[in-house]
C-alpha atoms as a PDB file:
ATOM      1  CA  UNK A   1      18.692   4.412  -8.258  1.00  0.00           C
ATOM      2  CA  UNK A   2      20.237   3.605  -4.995  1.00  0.00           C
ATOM      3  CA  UNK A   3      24.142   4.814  -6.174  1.00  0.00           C
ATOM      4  CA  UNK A   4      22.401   8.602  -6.402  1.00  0.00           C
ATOM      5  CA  UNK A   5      23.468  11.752  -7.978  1.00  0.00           C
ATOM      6  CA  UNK A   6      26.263  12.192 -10.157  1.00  0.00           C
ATOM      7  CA  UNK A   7      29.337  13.945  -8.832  1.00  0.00           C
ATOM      8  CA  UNK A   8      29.230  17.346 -10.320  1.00  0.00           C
ATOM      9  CA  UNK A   9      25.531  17.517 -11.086  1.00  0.00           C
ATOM     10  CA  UNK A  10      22.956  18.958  -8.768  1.00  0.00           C
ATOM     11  CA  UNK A  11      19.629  17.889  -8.584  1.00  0.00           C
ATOM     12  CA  UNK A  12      16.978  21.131 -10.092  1.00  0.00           C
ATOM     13  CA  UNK A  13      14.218  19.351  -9.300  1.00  0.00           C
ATOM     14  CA  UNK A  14      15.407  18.316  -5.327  1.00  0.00           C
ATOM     15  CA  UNK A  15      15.029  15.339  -3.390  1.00  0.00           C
ATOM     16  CA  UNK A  16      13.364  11.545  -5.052  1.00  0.00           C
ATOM     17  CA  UNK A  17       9.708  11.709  -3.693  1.00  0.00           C
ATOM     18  CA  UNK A  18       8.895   8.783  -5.993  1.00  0.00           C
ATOM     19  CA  UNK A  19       7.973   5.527  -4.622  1.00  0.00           C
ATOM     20  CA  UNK A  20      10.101   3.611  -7.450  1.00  0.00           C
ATOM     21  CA  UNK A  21      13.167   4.232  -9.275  1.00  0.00           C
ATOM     22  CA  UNK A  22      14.894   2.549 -12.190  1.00  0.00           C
ATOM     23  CA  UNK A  23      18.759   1.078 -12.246  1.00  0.00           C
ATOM     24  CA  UNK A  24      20.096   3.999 -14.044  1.00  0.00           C
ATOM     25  CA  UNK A  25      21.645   6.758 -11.974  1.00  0.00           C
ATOM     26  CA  UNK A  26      20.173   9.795 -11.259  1.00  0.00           C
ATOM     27  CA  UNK A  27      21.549  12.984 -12.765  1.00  0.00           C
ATOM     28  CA  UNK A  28      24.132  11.265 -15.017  1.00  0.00           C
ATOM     29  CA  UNK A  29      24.071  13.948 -17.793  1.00  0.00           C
ATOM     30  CA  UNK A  30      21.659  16.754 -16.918  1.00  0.00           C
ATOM     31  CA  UNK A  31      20.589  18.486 -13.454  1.00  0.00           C
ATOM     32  CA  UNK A  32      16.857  18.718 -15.102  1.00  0.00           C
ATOM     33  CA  UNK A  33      17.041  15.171 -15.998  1.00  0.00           C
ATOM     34  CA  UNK A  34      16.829  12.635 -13.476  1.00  0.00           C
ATOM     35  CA  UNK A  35      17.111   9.319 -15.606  1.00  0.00           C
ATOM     36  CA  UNK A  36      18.046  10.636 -19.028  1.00  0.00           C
ATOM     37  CA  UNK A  37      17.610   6.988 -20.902  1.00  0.00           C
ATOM     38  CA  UNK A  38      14.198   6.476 -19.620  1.00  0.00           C
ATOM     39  CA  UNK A  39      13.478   9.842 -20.108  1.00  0.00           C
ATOM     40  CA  UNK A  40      14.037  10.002 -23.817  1.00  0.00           C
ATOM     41  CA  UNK A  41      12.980   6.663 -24.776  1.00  0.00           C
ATOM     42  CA  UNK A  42       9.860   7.517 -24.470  1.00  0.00           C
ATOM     43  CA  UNK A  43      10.073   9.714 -28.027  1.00  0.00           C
ATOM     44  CA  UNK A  44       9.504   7.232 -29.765  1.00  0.00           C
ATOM     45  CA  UNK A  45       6.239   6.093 -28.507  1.00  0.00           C
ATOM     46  CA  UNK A  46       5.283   9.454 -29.074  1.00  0.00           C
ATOM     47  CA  UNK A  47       6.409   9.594 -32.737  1.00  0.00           C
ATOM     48  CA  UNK A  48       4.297   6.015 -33.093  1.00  0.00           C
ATOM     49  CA  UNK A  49       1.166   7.122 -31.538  1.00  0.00           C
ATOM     50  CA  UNK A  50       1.513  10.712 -34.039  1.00  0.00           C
ATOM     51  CA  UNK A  51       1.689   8.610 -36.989  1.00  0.00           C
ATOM     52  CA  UNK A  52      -1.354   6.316 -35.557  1.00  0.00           C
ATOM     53  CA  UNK A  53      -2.909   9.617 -35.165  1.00  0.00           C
ATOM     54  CA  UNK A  54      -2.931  10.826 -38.607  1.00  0.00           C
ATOM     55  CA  UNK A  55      -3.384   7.978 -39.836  1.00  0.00           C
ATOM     56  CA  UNK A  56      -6.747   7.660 -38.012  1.00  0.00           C
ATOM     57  CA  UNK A  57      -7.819  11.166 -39.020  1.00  0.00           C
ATOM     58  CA  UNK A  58      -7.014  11.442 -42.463  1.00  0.00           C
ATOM     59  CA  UNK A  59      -8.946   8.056 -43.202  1.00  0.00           C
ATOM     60  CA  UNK A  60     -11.660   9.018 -40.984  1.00  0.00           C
ATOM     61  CA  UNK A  61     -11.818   5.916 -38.711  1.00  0.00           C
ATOM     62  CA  UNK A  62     -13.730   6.531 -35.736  1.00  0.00           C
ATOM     63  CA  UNK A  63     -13.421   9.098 -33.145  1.00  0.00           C
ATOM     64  CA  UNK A  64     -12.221   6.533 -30.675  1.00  0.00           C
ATOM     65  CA  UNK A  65      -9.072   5.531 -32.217  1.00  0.00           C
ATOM     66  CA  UNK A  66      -7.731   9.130 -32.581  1.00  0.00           C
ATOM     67  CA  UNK A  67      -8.678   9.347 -28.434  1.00  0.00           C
ATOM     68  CA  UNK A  68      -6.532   5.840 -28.243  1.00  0.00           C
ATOM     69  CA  UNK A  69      -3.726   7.540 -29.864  1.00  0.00           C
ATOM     70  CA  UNK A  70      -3.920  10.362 -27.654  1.00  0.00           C
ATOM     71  CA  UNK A  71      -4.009   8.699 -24.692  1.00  0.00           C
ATOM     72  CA  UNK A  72      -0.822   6.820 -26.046  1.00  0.00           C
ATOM     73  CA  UNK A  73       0.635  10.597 -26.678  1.00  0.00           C
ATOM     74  CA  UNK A  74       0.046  11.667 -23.178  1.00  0.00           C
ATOM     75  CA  UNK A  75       1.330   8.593 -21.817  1.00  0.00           C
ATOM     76  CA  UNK A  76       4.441   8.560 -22.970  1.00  0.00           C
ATOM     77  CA  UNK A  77       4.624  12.160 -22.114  1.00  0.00           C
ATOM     78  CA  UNK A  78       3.881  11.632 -18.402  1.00  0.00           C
ATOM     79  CA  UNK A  79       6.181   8.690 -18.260  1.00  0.00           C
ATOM     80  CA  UNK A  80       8.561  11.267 -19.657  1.00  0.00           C
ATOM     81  CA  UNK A  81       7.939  13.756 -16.498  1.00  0.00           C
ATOM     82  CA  UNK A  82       8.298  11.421 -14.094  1.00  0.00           C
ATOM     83  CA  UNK A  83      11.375  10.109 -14.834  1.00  0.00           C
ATOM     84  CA  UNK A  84      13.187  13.441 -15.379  1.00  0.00           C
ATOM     85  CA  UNK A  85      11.953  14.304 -11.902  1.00  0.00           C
ATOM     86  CA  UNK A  86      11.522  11.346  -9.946  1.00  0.00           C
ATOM     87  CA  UNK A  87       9.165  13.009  -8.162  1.00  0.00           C
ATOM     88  CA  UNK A  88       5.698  11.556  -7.333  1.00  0.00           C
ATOM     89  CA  UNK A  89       2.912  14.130  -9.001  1.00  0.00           C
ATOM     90  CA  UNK A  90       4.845  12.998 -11.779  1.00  0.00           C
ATOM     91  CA  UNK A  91       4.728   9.611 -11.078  1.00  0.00           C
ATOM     92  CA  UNK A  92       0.671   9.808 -10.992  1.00  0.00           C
ATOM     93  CA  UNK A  93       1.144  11.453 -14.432  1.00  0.00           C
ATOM     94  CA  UNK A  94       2.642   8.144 -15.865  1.00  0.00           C
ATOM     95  CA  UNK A  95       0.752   5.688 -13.730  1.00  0.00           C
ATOM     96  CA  UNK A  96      -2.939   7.214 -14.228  1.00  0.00           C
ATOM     97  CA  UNK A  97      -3.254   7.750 -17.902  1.00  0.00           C
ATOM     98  CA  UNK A  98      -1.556   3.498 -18.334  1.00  0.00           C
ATOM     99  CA  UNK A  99      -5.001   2.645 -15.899  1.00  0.00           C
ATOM    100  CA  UNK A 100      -7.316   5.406 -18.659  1.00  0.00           C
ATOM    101  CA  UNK A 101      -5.329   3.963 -21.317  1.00  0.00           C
ATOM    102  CA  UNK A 102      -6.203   0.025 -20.762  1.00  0.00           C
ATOM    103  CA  UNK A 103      -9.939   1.065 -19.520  1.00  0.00           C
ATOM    104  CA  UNK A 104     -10.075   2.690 -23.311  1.00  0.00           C
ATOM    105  CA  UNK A 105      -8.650  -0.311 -24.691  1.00  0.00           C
ATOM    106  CA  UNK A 106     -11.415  -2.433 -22.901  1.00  0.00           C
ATOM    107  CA  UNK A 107     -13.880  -0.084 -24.530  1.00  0.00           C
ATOM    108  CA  UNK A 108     -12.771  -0.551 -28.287  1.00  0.00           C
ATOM    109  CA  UNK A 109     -12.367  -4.658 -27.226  1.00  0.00           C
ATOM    110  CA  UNK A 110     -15.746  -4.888 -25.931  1.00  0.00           C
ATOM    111  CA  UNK A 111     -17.584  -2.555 -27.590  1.00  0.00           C
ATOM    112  CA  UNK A 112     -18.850  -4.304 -30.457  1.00  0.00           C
ATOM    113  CA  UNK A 113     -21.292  -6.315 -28.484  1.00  0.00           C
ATOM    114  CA  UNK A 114     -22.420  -4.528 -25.525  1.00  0.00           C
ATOM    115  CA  UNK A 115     -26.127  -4.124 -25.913  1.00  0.00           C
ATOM    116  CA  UNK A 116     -26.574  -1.196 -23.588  1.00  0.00           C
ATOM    117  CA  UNK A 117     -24.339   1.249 -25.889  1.00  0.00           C
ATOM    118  CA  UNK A 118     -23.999   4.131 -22.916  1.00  0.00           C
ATOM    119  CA  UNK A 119     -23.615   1.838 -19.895  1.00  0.00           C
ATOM    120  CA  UNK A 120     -20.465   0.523 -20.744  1.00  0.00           C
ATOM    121  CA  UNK A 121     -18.539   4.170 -21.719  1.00  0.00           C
ATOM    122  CA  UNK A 122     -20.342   5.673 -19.063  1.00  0.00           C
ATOM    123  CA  UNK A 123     -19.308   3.270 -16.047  1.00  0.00           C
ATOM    124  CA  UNK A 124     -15.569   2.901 -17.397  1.00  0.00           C
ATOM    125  CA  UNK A 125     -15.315   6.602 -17.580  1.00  0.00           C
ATOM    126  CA  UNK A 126     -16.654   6.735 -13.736  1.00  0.00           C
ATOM    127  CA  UNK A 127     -14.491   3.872 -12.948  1.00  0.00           C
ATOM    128  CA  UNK A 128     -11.398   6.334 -14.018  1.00  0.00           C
ATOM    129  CA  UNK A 129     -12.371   9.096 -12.558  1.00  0.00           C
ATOM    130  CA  UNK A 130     -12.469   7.483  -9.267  1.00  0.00           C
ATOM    131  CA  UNK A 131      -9.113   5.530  -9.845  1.00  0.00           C
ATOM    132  CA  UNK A 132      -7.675   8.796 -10.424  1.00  0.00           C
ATOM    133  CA  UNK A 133      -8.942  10.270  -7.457  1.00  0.00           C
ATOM    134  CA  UNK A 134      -8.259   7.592  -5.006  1.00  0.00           C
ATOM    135  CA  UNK A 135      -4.621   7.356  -6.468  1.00  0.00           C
ATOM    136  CA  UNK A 136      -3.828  10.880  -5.676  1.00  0.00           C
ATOM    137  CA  UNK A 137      -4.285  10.333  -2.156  1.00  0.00           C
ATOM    138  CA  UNK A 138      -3.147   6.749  -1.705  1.00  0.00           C
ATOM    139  CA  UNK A 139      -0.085   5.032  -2.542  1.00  0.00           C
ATOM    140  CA  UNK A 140      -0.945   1.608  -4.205  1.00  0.00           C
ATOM    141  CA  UNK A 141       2.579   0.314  -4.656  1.00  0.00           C
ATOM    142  CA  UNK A 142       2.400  -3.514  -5.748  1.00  0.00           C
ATOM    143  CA  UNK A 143      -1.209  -2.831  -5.403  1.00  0.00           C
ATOM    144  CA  UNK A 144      -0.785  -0.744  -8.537  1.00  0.00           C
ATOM    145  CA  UNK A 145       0.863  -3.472 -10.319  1.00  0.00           C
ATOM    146  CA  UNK A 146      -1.621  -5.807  -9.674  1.00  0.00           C
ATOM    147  CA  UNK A 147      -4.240  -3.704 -10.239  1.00  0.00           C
ATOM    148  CA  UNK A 148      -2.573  -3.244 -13.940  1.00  0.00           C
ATOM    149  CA  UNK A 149      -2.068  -6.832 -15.147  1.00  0.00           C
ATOM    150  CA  UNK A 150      -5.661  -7.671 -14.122  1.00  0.00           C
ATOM    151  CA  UNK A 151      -7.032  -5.009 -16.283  1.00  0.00           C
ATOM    152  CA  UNK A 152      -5.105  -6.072 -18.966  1.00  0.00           C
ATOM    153  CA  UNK A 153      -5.891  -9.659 -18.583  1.00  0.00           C
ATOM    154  CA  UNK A 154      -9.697  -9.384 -18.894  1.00  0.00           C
ATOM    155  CA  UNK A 155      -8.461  -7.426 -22.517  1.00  0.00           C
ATOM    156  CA  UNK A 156      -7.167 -11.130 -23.520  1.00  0.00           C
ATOM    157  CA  UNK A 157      -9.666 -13.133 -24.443  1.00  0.00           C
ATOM    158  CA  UNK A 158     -11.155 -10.849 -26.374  1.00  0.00           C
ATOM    159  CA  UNK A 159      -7.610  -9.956 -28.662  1.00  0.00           C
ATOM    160  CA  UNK A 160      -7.530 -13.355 -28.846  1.00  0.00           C
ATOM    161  CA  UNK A 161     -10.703 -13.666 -30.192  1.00  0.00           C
ATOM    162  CA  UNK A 162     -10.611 -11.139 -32.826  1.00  0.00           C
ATOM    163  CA  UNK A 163      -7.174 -13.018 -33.577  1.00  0.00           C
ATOM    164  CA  UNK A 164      -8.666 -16.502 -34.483  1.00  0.00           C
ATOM    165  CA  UNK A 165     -11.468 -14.754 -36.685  1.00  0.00           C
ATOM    166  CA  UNK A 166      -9.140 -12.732 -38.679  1.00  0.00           C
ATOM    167  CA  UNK A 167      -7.777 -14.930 -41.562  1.00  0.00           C
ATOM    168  CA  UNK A 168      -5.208 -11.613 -43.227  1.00  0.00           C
ATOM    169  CA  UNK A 169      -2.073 -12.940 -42.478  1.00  0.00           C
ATOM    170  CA  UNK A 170      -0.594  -9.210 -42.155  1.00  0.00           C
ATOM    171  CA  UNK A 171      -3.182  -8.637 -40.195  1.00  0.00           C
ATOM    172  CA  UNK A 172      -2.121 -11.817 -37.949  1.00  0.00           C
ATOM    173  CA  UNK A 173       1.523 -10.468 -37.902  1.00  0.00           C
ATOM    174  CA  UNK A 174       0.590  -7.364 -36.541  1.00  0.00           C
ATOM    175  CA  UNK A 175      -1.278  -9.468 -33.569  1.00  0.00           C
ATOM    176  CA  UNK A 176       2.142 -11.592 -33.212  1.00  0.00           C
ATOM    177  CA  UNK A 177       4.026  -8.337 -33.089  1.00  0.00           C
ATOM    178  CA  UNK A 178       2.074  -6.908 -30.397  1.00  0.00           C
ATOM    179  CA  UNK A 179       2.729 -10.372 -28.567  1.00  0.00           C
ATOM    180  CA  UNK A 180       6.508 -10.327 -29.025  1.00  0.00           C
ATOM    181  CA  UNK A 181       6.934  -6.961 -28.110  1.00  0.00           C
ATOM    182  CA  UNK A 182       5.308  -7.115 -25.036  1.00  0.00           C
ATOM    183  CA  UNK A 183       7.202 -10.058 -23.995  1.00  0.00           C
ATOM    184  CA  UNK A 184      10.515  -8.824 -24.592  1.00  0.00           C
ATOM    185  CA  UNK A 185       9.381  -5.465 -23.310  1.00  0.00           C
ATOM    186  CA  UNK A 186       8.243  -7.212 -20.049  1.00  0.00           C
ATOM    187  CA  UNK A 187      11.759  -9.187 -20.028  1.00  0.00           C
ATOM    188  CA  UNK A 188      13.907  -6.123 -20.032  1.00  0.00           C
ATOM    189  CA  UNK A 189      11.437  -4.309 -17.491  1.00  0.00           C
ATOM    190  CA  UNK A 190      12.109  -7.702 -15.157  1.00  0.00           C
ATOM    191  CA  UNK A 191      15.608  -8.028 -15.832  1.00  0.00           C
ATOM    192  CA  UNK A 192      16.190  -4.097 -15.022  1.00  0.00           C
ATOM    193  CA  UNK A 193      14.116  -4.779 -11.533  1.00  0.00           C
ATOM    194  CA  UNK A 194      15.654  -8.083 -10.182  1.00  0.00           C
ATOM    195  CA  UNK A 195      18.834  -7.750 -10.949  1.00  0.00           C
ATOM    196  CA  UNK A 196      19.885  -4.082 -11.171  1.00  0.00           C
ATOM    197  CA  UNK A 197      22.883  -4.851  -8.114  1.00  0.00           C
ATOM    198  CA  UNK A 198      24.379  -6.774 -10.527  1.00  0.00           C
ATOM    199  CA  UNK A 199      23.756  -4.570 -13.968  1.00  0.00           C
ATOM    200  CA  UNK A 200      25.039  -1.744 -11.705  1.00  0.00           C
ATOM    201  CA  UNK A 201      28.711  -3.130 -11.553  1.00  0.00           C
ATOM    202  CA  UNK A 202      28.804  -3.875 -15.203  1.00  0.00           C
ATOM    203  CA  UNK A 203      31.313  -1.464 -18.070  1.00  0.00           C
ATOM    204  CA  UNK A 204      27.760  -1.003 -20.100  1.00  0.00           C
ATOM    205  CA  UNK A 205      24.552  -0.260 -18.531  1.00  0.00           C
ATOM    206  CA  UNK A 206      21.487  -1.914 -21.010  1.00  0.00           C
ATOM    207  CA  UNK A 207      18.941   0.100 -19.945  1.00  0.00           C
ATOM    208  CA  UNK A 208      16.640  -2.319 -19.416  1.00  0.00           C
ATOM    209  CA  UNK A 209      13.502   0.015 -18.417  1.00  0.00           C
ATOM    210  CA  UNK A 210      14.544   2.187 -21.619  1.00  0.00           C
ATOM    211  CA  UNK A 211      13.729  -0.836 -23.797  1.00  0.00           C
ATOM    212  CA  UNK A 212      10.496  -1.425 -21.931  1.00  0.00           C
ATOM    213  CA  UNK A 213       9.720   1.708 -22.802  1.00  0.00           C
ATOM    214  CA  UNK A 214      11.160   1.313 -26.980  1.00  0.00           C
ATOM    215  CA  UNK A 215       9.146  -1.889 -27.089  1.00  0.00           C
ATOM    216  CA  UNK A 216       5.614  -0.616 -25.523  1.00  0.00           C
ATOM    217  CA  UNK A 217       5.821   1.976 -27.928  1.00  0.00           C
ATOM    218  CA  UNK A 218       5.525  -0.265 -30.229  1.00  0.00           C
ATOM    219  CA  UNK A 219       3.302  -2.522 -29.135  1.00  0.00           C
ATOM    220  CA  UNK A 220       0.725  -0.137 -28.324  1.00  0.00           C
ATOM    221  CA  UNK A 221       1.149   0.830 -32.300  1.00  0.00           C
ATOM    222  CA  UNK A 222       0.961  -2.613 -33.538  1.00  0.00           C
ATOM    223  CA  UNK A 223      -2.130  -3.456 -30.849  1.00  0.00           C
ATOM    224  CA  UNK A 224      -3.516  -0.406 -32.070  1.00  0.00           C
ATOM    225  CA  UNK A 225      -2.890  -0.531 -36.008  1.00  0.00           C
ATOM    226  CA  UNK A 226      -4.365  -4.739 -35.612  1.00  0.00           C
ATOM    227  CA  UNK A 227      -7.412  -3.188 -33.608  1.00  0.00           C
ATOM    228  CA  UNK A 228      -8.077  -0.879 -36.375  1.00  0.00           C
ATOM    229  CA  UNK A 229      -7.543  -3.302 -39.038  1.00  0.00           C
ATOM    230  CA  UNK A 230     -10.445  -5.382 -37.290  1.00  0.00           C
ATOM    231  CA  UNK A 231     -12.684  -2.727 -36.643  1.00  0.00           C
ATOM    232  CA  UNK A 232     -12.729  -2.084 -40.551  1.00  0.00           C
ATOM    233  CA  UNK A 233     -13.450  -5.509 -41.031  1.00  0.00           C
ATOM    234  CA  UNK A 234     -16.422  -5.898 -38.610  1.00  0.00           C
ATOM    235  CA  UNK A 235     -17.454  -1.623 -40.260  1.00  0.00           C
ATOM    236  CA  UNK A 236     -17.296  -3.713 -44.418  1.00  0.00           C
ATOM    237  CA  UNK A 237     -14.322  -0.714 -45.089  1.00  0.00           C
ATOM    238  CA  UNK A 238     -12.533  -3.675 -46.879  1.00  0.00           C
ATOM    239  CA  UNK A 239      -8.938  -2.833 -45.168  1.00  0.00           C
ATOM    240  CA  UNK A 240      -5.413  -4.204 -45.887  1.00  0.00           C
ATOM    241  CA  UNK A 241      -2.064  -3.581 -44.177  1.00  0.00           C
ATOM    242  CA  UNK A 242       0.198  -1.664 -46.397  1.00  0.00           C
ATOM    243  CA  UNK A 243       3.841  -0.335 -45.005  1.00  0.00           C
ATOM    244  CA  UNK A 244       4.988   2.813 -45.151  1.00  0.00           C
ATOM    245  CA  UNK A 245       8.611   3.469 -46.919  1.00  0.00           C
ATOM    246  CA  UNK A 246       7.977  -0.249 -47.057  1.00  0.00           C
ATOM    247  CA  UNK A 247       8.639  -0.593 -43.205  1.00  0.00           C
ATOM    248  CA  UNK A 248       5.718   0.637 -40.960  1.00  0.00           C
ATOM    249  CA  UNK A 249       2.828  -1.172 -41.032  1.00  0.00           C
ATOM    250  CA  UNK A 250      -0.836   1.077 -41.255  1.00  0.00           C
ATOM    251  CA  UNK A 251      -4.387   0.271 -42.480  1.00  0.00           C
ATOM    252  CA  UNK A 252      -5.796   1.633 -45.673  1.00  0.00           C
ATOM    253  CA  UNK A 253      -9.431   1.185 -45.840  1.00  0.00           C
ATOM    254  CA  UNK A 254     -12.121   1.919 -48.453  1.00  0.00           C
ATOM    255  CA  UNK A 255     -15.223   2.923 -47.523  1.00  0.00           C
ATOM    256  CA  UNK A 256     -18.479   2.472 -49.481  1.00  0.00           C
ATOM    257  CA  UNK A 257     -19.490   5.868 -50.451  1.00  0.00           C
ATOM    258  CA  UNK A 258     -22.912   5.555 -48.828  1.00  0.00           C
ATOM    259  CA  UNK A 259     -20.208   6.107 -45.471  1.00  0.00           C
END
């Protein structure tokens, strides 16, 4: 943030070498934290993606699901490193595994009716390998962005596909879910960007990228629980939506034993 370090607190990890920063101020409450709220909100999406995770295992979906929660581990852990260093090898950390995350998602999407079964996993895995590579060396910037929302947009159709064929209306809440959270996510993201002058004079900072962050946690659980749920379907494991404590929506399938 352009106001800098707190009085009082030096920087451990030196100057910003990041090409963007968020309107919360550096070093508010730790020298090994850079931007403590956007640090830490990332927990939770890690917490999500855990539960997702053994969930996945301990029904014995397929192998690809427990990689999607992974991937949703390790990106909330990179997002985590680069904003408690601001620096930008950290900022690859959080920006490559969102580009391996949404060329995964793409994969589970599309999947189902790809013909060629090792063209598709092989040329997406190529395809992020060489983003990775490239983005080392070059900085994208808005390019980045771009590059992002065009990837997710070719995911669209196809959620919105599986949404009009699934007639569970838990199942459909989960899909609404996912499309409320990102919205609101995307509204605090925007709101934190454009007018961050303004937020910066207020008594109360909202911590508008921190919420992105709360609300992409769990949106990538509720895209991920509905993707599961319709998976099962399309596999005959006869799932439903159950909460647990009666809050937290997962899928419990049942498998015919001849699986």
């Amino acid at each position: 943030m352009a106001d800098g370090i707190s009085e009082g607190i030096s920087s451990f990890w030196g100057p910003v070498t990041s090409t963007i920063e968020c309107c919360e101020k550096n070093y508010a409450y730790s020298s090994y934290i850079a931007e403590f709220y956007n640090t830490i909100s990332n927990i939770p999406s890690i917490l999500l993606a855990l539960i997702g995770l053994v969930n996945a295992l301990r029904q014995r979906f397929e192998k690809r699901f427990s990689v999607l929660h992974i991937s949703n581990m390790i990106l909330a852990i990179g997002s985590m490193l680069y904003h408690a260093t601001l620096q930008r090898v950290q900022q690859q950390s959080d920006e490559t595994p969102m580009v391996w995350e949404i060329l995964l998602y793409m994969y589970i999407l599309y999947s189902p009716d790809w013909h060629y079964r090792s063209t598709m996993p092989t040329f997406l895995f190529l395809y992020g390998a060489v983003f990775a590579v490239v983005h080392s060396v070059v900085r994208f910037g808005i390019g980045f962005k771009l590059h992002y929302v065009i990837l997710c947009l070719i995911c669209t159709p196809r959620m919105y596909k599986y949404y009009i064929h699934t007639q569970d209306a838990a199942a459909k809440w989960l899909a609404k879910m996912y499309v409320a959270t990102i919205l609101l996510g995307s509204l605090c993201w925007l709101c934190d960007r454009v007018f961050c002058k303004e937020i910066s004079h207020w008594p109360i900072n909202p911590q508008g990228h921190a919420l992105w962050h709360l609300f992409m946690g769990f949106n990538s659980y509720f895209a991920n629980t509905f993707l599961m749920f319709c998976r099962a379907q399309q596999r005959g494991w006869a799932p439903r939506v159950v909460h647990f404590l009666g809050i937290l929506p997962y899928v419990k399938i049942e498998k015919p034993k001849s699986q």
